[in-house]
Protein backbone atom coordinates (compact mmCIF):
# COMPACT_ATOMS: atom_id res chain seq x y z
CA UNK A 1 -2.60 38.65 -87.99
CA UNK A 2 -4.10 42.09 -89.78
CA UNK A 3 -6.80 42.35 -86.90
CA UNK A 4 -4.11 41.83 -84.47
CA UNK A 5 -1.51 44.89 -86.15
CA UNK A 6 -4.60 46.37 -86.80
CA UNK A 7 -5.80 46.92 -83.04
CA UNK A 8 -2.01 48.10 -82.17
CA UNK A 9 -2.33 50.48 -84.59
CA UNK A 10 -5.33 51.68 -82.80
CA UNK A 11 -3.99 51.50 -79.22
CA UNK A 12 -1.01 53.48 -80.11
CA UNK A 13 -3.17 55.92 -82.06
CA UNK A 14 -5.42 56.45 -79.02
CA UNK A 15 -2.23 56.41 -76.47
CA UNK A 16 -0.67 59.37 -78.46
CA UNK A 17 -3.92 61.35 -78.64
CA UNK A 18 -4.54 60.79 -74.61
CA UNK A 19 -1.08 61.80 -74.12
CA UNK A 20 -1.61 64.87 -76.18
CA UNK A 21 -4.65 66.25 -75.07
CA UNK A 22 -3.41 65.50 -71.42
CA UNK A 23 -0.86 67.98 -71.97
CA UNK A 24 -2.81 70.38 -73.43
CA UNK A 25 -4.91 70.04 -70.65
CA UNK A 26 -1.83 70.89 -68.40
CA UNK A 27 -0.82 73.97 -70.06
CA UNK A 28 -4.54 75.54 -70.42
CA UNK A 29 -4.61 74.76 -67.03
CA UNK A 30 -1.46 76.52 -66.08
CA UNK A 31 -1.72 79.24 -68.60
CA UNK A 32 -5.43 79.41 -66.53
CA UNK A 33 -3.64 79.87 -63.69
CA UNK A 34 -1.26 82.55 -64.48
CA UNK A 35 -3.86 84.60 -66.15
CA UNK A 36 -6.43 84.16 -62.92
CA UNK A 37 -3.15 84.96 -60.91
CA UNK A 38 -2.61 88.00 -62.81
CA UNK A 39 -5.96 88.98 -62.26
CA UNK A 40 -6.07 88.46 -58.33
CA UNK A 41 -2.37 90.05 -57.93
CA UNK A 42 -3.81 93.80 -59.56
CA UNK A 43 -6.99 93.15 -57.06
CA UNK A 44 -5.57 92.02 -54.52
CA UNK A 45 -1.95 92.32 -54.05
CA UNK A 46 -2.02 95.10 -51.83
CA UNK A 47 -1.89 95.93 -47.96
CA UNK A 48 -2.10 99.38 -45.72
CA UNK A 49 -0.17 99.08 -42.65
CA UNK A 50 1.11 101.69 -39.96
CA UNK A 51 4.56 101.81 -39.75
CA UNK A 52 5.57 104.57 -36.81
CA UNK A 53 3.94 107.92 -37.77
CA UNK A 54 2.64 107.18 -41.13
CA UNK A 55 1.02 104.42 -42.96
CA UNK A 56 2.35 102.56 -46.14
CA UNK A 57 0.72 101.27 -48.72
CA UNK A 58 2.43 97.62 -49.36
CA UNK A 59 1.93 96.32 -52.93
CA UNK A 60 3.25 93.45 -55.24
CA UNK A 61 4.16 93.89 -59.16
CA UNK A 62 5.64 91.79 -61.51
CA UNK A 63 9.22 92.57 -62.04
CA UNK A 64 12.18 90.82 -63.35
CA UNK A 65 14.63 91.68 -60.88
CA UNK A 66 12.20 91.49 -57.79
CA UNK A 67 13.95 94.34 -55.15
CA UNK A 68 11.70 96.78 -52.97
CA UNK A 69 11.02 100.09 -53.79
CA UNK A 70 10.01 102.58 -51.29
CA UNK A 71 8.02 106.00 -52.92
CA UNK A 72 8.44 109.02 -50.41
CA UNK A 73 6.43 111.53 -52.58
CA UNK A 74 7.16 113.87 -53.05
CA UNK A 75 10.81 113.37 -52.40
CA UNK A 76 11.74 110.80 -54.20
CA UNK A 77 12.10 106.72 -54.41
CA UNK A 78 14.25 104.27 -52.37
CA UNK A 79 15.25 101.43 -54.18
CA UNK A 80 17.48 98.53 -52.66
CA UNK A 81 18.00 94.91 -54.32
CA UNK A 82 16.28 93.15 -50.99
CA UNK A 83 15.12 89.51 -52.85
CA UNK A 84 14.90 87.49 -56.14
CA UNK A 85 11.92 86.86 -58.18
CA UNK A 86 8.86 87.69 -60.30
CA UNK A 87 7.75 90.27 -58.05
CA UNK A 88 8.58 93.71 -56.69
CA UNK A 89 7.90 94.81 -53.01
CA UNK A 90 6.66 98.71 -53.77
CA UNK A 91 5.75 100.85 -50.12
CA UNK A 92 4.11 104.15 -50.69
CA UNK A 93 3.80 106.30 -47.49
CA UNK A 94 -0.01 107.14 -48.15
CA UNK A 95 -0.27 109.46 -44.73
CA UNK A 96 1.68 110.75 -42.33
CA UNK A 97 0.23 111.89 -39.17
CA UNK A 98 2.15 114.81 -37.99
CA UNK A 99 1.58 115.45 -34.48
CA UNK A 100 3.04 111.62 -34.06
CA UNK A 101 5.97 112.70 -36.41
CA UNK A 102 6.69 115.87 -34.23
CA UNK A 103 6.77 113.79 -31.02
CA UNK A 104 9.00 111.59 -32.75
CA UNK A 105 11.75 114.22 -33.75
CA UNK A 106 11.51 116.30 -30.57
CA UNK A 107 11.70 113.17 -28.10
CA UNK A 108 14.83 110.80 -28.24
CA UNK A 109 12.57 108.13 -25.67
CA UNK A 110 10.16 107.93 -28.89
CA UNK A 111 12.35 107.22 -31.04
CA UNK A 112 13.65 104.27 -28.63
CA UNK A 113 10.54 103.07 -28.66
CA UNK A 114 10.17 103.11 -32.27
CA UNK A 115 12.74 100.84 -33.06
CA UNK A 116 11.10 98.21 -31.14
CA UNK A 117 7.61 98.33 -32.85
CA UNK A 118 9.12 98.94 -36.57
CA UNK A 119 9.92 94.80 -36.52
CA UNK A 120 6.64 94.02 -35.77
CA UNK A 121 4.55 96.15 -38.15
CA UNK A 122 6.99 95.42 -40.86
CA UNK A 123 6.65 91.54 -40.35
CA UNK A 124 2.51 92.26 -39.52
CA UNK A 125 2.17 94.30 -42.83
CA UNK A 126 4.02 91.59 -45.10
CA UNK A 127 2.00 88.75 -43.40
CA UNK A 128 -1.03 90.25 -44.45
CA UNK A 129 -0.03 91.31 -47.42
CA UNK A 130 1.42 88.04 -48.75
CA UNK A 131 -1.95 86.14 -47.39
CA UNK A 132 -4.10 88.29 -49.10
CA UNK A 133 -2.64 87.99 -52.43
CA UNK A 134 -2.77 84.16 -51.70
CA UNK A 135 -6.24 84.40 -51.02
CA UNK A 136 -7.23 86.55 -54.14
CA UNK A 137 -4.85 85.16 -56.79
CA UNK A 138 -6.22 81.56 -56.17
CA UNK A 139 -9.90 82.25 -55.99
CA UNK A 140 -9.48 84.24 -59.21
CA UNK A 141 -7.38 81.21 -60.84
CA UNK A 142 -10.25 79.11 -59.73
CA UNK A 143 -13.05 81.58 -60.92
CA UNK A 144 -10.89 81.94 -64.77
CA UNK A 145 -11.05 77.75 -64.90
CA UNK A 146 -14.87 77.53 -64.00
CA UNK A 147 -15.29 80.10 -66.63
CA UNK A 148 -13.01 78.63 -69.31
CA UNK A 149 -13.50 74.78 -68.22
CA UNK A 150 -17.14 74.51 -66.98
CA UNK A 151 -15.77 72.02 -64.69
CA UNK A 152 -15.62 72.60 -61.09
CA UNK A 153 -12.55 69.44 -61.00
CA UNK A 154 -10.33 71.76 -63.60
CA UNK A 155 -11.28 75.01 -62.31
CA UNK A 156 -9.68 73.34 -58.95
CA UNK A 157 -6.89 72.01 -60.36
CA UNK A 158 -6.39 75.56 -61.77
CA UNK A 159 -6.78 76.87 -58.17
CA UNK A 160 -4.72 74.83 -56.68
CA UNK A 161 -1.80 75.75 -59.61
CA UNK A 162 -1.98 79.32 -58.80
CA UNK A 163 -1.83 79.06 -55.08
CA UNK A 164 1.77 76.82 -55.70
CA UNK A 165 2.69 79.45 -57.44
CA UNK A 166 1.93 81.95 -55.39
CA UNK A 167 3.75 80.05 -52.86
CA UNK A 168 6.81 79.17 -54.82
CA UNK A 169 7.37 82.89 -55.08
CA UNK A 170 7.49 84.02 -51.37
CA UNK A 171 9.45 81.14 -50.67
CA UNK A 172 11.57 82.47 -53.57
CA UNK A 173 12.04 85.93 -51.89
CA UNK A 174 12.47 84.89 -48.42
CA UNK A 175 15.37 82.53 -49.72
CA UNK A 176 17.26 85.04 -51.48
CA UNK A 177 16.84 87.88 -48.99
CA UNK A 178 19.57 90.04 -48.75
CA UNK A 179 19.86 92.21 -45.52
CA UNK A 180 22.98 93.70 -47.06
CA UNK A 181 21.55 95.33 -49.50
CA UNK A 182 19.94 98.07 -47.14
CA UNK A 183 23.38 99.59 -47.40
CA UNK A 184 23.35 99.82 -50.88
CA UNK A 185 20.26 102.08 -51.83
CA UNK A 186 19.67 103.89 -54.91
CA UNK A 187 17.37 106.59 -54.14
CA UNK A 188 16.14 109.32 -56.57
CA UNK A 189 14.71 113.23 -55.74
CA UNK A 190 15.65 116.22 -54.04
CA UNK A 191 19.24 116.57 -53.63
CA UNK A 192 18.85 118.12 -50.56
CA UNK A 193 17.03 116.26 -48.83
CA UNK A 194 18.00 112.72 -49.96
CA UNK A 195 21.44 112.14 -48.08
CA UNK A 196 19.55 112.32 -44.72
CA UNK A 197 17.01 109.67 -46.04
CA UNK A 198 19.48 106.83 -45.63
CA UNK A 199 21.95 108.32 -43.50
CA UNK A 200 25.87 108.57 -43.63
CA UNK A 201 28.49 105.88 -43.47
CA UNK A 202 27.64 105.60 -40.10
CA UNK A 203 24.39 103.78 -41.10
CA UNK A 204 26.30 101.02 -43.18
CA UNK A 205 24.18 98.09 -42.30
CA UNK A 206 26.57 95.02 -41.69
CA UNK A 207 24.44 92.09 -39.52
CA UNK A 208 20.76 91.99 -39.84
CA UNK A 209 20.34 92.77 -35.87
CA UNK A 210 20.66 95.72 -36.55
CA UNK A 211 17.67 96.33 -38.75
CA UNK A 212 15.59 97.70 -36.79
CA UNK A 213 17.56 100.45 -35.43
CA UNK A 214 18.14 101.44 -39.22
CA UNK A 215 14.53 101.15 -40.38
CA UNK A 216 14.15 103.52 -37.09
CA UNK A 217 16.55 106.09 -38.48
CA UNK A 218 15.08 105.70 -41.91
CA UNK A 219 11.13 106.46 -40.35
CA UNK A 220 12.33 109.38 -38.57
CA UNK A 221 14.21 111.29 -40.97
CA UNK A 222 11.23 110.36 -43.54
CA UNK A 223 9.19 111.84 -40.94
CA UNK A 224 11.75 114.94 -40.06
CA UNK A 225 11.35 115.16 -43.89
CA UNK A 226 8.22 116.46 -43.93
CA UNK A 227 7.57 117.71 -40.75
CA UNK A 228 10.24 120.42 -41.85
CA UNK A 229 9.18 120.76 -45.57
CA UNK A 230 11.68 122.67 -47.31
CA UNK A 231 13.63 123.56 -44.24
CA UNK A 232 17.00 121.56 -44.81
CA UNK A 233 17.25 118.23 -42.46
CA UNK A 234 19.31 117.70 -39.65
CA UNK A 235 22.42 115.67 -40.44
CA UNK A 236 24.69 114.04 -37.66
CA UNK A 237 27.97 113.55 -38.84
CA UNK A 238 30.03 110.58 -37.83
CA UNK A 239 33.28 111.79 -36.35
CA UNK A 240 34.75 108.62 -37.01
CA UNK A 241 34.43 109.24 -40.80
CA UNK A 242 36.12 111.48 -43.18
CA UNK A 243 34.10 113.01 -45.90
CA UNK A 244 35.98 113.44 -49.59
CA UNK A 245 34.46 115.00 -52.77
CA UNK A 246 35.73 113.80 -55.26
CA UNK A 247 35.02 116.22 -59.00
CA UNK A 248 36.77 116.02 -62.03
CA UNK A 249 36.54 118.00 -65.36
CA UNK A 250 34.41 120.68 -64.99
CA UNK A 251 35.38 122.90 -67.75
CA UNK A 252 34.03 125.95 -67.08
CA UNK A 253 30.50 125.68 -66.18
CA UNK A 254 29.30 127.82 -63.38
CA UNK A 255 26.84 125.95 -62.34
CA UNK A 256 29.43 123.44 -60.84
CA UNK A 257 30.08 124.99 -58.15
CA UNK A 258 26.19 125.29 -56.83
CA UNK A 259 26.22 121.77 -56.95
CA UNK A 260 29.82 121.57 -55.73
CA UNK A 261 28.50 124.17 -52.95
CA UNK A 262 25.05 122.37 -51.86
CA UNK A 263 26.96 118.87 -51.38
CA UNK A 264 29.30 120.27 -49.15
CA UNK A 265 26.94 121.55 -46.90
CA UNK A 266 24.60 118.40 -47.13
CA UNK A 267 26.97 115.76 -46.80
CA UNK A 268 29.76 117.96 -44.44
CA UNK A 269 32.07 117.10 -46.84
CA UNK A 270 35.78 118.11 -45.44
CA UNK A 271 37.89 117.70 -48.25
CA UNK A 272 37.65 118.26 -52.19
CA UNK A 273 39.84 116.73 -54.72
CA UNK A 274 39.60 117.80 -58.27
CA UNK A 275 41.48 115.80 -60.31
CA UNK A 276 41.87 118.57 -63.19
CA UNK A 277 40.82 120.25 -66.23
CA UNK A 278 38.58 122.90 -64.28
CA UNK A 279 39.13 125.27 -66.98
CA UNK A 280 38.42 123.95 -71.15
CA UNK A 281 41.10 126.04 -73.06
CA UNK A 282 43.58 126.73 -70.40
CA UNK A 283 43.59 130.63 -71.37
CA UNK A 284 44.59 133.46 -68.53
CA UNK A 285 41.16 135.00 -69.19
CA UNK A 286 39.76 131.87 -67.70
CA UNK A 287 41.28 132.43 -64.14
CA UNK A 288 38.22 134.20 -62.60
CA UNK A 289 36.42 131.47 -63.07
CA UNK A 290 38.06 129.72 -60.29
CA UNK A 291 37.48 131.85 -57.55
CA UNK A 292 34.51 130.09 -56.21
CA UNK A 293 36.70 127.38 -54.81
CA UNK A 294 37.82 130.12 -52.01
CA UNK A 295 34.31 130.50 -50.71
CA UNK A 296 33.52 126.97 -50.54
CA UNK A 297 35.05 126.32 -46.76
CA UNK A 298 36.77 123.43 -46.77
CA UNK A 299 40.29 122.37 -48.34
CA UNK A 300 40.96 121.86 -52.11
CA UNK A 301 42.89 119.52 -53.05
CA UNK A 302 43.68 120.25 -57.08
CA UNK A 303 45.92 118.59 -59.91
CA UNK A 304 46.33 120.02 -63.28
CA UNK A 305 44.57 118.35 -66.41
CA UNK A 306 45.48 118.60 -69.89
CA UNK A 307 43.07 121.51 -70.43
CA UNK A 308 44.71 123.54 -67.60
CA UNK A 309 47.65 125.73 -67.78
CA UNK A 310 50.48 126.22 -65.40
CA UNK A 311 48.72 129.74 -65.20
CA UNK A 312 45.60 128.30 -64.25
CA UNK A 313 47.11 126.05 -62.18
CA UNK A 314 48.58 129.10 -60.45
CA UNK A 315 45.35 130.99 -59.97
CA UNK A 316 43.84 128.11 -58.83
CA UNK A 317 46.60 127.99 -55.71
CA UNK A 318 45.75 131.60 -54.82
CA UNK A 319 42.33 130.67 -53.45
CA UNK A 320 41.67 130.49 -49.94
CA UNK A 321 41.99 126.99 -48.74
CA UNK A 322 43.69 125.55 -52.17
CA UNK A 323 46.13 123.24 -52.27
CA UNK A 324 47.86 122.39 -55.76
CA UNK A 325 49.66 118.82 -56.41
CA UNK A 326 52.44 118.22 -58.95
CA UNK A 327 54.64 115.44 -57.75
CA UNK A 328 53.82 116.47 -53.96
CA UNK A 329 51.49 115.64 -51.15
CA UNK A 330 49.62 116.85 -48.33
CA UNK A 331 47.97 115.62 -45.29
CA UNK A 332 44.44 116.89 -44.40
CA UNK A 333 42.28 115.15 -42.09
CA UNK A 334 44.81 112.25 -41.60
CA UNK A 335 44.82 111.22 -44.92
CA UNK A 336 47.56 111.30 -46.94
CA UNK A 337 47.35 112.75 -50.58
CA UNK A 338 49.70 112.98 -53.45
CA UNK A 339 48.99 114.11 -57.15
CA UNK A 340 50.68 114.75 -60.24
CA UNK A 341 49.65 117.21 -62.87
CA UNK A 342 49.01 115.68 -66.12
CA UNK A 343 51.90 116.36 -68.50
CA UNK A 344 50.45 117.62 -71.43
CA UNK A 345 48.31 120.80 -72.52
CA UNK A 346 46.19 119.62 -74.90
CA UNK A 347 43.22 122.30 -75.10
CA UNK A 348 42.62 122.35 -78.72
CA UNK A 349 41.71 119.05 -80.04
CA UNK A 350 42.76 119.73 -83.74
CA UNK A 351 45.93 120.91 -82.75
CA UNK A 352 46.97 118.80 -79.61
CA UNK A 353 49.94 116.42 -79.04
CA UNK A 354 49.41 114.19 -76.45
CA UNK A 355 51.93 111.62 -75.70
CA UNK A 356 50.54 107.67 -76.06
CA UNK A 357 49.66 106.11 -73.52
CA UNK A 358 52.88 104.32 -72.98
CA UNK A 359 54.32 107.82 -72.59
CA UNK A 360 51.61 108.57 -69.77
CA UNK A 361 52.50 105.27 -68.23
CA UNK A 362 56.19 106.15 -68.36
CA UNK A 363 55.27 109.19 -66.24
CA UNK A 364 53.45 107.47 -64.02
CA UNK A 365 55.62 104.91 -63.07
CA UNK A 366 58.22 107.54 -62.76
CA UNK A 367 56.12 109.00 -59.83
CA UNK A 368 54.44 105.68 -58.38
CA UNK A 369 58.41 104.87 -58.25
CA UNK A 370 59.11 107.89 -55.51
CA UNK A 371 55.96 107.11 -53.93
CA UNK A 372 57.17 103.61 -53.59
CA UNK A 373 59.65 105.34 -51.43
CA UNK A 374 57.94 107.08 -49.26
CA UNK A 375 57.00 105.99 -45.83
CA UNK A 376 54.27 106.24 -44.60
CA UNK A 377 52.70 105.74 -48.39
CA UNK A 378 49.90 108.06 -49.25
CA UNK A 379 46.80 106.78 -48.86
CA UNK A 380 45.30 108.76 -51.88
CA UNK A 381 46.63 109.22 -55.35
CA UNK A 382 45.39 111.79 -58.36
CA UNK A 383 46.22 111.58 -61.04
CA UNK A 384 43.84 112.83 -64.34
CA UNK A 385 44.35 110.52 -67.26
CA UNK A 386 43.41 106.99 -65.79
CA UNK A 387 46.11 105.65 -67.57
CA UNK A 388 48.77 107.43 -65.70
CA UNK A 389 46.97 106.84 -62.53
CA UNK A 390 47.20 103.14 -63.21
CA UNK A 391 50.37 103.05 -63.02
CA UNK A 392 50.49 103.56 -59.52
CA UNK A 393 48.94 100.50 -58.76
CA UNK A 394 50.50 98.19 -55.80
CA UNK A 395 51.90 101.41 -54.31
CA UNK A 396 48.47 102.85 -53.03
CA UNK A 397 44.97 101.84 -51.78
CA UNK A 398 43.26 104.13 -53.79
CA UNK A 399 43.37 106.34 -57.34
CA UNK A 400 41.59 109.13 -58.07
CA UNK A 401 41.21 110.06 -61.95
CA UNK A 402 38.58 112.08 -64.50
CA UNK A 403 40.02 112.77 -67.93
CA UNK A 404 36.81 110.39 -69.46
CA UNK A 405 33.92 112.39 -68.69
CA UNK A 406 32.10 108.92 -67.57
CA UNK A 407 32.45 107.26 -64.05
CA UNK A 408 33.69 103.81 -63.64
CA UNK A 409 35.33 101.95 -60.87
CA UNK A 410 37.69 99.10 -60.77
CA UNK A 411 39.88 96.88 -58.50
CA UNK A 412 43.52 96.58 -60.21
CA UNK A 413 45.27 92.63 -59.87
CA UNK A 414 47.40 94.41 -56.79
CA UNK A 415 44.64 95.53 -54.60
CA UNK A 416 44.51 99.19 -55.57
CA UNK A 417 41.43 100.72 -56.50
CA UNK A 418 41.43 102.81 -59.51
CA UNK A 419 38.07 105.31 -59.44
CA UNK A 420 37.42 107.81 -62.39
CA UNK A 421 35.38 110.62 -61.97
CA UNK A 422 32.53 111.62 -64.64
CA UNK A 423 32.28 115.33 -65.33
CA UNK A 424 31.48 117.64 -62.62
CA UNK A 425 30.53 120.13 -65.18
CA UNK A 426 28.66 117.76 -67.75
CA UNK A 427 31.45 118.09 -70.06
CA UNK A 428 31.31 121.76 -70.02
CA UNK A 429 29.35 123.14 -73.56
CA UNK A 430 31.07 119.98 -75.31
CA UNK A 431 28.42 118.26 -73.32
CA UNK A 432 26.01 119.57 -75.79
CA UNK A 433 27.65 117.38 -79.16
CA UNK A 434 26.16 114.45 -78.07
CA UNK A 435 22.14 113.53 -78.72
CA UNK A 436 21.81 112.73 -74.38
CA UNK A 437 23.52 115.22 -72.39
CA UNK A 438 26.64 114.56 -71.04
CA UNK A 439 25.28 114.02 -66.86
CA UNK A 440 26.97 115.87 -64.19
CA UNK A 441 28.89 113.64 -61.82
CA UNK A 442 31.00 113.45 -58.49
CA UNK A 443 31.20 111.29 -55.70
CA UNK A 444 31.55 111.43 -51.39
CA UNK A 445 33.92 109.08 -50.14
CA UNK A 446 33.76 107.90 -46.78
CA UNK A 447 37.44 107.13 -45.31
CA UNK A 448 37.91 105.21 -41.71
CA UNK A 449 39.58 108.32 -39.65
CA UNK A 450 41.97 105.63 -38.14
CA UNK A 451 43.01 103.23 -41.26
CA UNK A 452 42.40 106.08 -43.96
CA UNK A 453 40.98 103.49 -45.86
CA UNK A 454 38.10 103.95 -48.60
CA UNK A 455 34.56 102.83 -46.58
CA UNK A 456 32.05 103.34 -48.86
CA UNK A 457 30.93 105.94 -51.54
CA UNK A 458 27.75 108.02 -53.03
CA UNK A 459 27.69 108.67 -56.76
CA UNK A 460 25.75 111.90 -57.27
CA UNK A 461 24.54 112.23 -60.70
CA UNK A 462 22.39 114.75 -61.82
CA UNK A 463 20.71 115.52 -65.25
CA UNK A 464 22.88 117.26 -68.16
CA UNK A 465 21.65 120.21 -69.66
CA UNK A 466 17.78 120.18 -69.83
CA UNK A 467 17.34 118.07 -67.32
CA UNK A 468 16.56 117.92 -63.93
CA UNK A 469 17.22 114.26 -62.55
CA UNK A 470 18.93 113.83 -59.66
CA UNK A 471 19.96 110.18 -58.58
CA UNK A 472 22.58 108.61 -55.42
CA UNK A 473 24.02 105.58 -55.07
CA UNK A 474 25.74 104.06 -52.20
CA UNK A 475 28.45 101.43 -52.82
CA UNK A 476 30.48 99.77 -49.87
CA UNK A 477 34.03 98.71 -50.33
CA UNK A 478 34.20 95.33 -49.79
CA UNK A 479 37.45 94.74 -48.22
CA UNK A 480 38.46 98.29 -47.25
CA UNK A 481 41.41 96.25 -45.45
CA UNK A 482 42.92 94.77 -48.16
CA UNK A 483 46.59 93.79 -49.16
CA UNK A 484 48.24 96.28 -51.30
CA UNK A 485 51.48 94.50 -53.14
CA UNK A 486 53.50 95.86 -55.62
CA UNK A 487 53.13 92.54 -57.72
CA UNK A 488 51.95 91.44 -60.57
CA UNK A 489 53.17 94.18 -62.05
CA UNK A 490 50.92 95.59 -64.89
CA UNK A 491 52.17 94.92 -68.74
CA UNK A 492 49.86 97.53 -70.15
CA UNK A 493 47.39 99.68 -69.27
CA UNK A 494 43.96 98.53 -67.67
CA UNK A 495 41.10 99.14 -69.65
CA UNK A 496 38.68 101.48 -68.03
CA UNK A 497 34.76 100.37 -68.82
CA UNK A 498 32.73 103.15 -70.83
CA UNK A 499 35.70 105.25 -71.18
CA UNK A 500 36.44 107.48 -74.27
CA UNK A 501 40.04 109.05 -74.09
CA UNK A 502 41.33 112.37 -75.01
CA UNK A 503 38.57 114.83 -72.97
């Protein structure tokens, strides 16, 4: 009876120790894998392929987000969210012949043509790309386990590993592809040249037959890019679009209006609203400071914060092409504005009295209450403090507010869309009391001429003080032709993400 315990004792004792080393066999062999993998990816993960006048460097990279990433040096980067995964699509333009990029921008047949050999070279590029780094990565997963194993079986097995997941990967990306995220780029550089990179609202990508005109539009500006070098690019506007800057806070720094100047003329923006505090103590010395806004050329729309005066609000309203809002609209465009200066004059932070919030809300309502009223309704409200501007919510489409020196966006329960503005002026010299500069912010909305409804918008944001980054994003409104009802009614006052009150 002893033998017989005695040789199940032994059985189970050499079933446990199979069982073990069989699954440390599995994981050297995967971690074999990954590390051969690893090795073949930075050998061989990489393509060249023409692509119209200029040939791009195609590569793979390990990332956590996946997304493509396209490197214009020196101009800047494109990035857009295309896929899901463990690895990054990165295109660097490694040459561009010019002679084919002049023939490209002077003749409208070539760039007909273009669009229908884009598709191809894109597809012909990834193809080889993707079979290469198959290739590689497994014959370097199968060259690691011959070293590490001495056995041609496990150095197979380790092959084989790699090459799934190689193959689990692409499958990964072409699964979660996302054609809509071409109209959503993030793209870093010169200012002045990066608008005509992607285009205008016009170039809003909505079904994925139409990629290859926009990859077309994308190749030739790229190419108009630097065939003109520091020239500024053409730009066709879309007459079925209306341009808005929106700026907010700029308290007193001169160099917003360079910025305020060069987006103007790059974007043909036709309207600027600044919803308020343009000067930071609200003195009468400060009224030269906005005569800029005369020379700028288009319509300014302008609210009072609670830095500016009623005298500053006045010298404001002497410029050329000013228009100043205090429980009153105006059309421009087609769309409909109103705006509401912000009720208190609070320059001096030891010393102010602002009202709570239930005070600003009071106001607010008081206002969203005639607008209610009104017919048509405006199609734009400004308002400075968010928290007054919220309380216009079910009686317009859209908000416009600043007050928090930090951007944010969100949609309110009754379809409106309340949109704070960062500083224009990064905060002015209070942008200097924090350790990172306080960044310089606005934003171009794009508004359908015939629904004067919110499109789509860039966020410019440049570098504070110091600095000299300069980054755009493109967002597209969802459901620009949304419901706007009056109910629920908000209890208290929405809480705007990364705000701090009382700029």
């Amino acid at each position: 009876m002893g033998m017989k315990h005695s040789m199940f004792g032994r059985a189970r004792t050499a079933a446990g120790h199979w069982r073990h080393t069989r699954t440390a066999r599995i994981l050297a062999t995967v971690a074999a894998a990954l590390i051969g993998g690893w090795v073949g990816l930075l050998i061989g993960g990489s393509a060249t392929t023409p692509l119209g006048p200029a040939d791009i460097r195609l590569s793979l990279t390990p990332s956590w987000s996946g997304g493509t990433v396209l490197d214009i040096a020196p101009l800047g980067t494109l990035r857009v969210n295309t896929h899901d995964g463990p690895l990054a699509l990165h295109a660097t333009i490694t040459q561009v012949r010019l002679q084919e990029a002049r023939h490209l921008i002077e003749s409208p047949e070539a760039v007909n043509d273009l669009e229908a050999t884009l598709g191809p070279q894109v597809r012909h590029g990834l193809i080889v790309l993707c079979a290469r780094t198959l290739i590689v990565t497994t014959l370097c997963a199968g060259v690691t386990g011959l070293l590490l194993f001495r056995s041609p079986r496990r150095a197979g097995w380790t092959a084989l590993t790699a090459s799934g997941t190689c193959l689990a990967v692409f499958a990964t990306a072409a699964v979660t592809f996302n054609p809509q995220a071409l109209a959503e780029p993030r793209y870093t550089g010169i200012l002045t040249a990066a608008p005509s990179v992607v285009g205008d609202a016009e170039t809003i990508v909505t079904r994925f037959s139409k990629y290859r005109e926009e990859l077309a539009k994308i190749v030739t500006n790229v190419s108009r890019l630097y065939e003109v070098g520091s020239t500024l690019p053409a730009y066709s506007p879309d007459p079925s679009t209306v341009r808005v800057l929106h700026v907010s806070d700029i308290h007193d720094n001169p160099a917003a209006w360079n910025v305020i100047k060069s987006i103007v003329r790059q974007f043909h923006v036709q309207v600027i609203v600044d919803s308020g505090d343009v000067t930071d103590h609200g003195s009468s010395a400060e009224n030269a400071f906005v005569k800029p806004i005369g020379k700028l050329g288009v319509p300014y729309v302008f609210i009072r914060g609670n830095h500016d005066s009623t005298t500053n609000e006045r010298a404001v309203a002497k410029q050329k092409g000013a228009q100043v809002l205090d429980g009153d609209g105006t059309t421009i465009d087609g769309i409909r504005f109103f705006g509401v200066g912000d009720p208190r004059f609070s320059p001096d932070k030891s010393t102010r009295t602002s009202p709570e919030s239930s005070v600003l809300t009071a106001d607010g309502r008081r206002y969203a209450a005639q607008v209610a009223a009104q017919s048509p309704r405006p199609d734009v409200v400004i308002a400075h403090d968010p928290v007054e501007g919220a309380a216009f919510s079910g009686v317009t489409p859209l908000v416009l507010s600043g007050h928090t020196h930090r951007r944010s966006t969100q949609m309110l329960p009754t379809g409106t869309r309340l949109f704070v503005q960062g500083s224009t002026g990064g905060a002015g010299l209070r942008g200097l009391e924090h350790e990172k500069p306080t960044p310089v912010e606005c934003s171009v909305l794009y508004f359908d001429r015939t629904s004067h409804r919110l499109q789509a918008w860039d966020n410019i944001t440049l570098g504070g003080l110091g600095e000299n980054s300069v980054e755009i994003n493109r967002t597209l409104e969802r459901h620009p032709g949304r419901a706007i009802s009056p109910t629920p009614v908000p209890t208290t006052s929405p809480t705007v993400s990364g705000t701090r009150f009382g700029g």
